[in-house]
C-alpha atoms as a PDB file:
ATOM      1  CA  UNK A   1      18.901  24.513  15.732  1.00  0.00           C
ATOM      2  CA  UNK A   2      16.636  23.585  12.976  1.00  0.00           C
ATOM      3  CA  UNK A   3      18.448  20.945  11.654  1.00  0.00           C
ATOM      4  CA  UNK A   4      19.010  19.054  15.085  1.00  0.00           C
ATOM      5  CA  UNK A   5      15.778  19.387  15.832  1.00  0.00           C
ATOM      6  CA  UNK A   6      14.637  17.452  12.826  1.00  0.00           C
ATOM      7  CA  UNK A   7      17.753  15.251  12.885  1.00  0.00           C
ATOM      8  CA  UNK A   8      16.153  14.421  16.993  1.00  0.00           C
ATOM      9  CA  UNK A   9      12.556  14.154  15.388  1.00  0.00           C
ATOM     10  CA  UNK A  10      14.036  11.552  12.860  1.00  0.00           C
ATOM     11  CA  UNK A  11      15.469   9.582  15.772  1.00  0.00           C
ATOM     12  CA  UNK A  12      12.366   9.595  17.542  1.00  0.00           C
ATOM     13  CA  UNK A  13      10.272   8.131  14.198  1.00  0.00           C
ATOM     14  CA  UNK A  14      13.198   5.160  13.796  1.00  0.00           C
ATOM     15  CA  UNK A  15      12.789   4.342  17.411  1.00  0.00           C
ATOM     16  CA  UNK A  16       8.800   4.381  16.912  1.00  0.00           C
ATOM     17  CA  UNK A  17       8.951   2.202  14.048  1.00  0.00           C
ATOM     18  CA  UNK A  18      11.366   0.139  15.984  1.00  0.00           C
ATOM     19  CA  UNK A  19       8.685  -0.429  18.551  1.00  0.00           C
ATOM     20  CA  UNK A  20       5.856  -1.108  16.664  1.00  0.00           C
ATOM     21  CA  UNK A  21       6.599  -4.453  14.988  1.00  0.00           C
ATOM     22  CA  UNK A  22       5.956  -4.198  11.063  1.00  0.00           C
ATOM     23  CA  UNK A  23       6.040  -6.173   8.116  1.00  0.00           C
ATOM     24  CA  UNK A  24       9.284  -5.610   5.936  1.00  0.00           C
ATOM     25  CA  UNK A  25       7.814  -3.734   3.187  1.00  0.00           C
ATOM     26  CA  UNK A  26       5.838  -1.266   5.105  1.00  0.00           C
ATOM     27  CA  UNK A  27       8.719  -0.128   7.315  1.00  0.00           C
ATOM     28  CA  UNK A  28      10.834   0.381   4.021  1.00  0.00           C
ATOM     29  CA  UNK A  29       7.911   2.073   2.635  1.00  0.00           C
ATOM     30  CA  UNK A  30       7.820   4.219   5.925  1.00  0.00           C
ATOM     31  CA  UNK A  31      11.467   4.321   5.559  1.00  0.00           C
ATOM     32  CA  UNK A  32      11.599   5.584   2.576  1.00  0.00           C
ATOM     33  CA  UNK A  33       9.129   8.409   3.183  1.00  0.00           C
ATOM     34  CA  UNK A  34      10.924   9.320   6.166  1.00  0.00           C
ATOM     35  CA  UNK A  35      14.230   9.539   3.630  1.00  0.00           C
ATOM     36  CA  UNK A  36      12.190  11.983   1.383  1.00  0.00           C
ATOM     37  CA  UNK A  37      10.623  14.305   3.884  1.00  0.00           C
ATOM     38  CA  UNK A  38      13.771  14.972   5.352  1.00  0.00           C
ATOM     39  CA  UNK A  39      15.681  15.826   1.932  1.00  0.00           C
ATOM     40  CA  UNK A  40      13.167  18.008   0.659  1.00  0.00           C
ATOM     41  CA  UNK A  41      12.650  20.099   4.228  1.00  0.00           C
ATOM     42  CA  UNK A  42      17.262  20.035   3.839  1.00  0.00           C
END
């Protein structure tokens, strides 16, 4: 249950980013961070 819950809270934090309209390097900065959090929680 774990994992889908974090795999729904990821979804939720794309479609936020999605939304708010960024420049380039800060959404793959946010992107990245996103990448890391959820690899070291795995």
């Amino acid at each position: 249950a774990a994992v889908t819950d974090l795999a729904r809270e990821e979804a939720v934090a794309v479609d936020a980013l999605e939304a708010v309209d960024l420049d380039p390097e800060t959404a793959e900065y946010l992107e990245e961070l996103a990448t890391f959090v959820a690899e070291r929680e795995r």
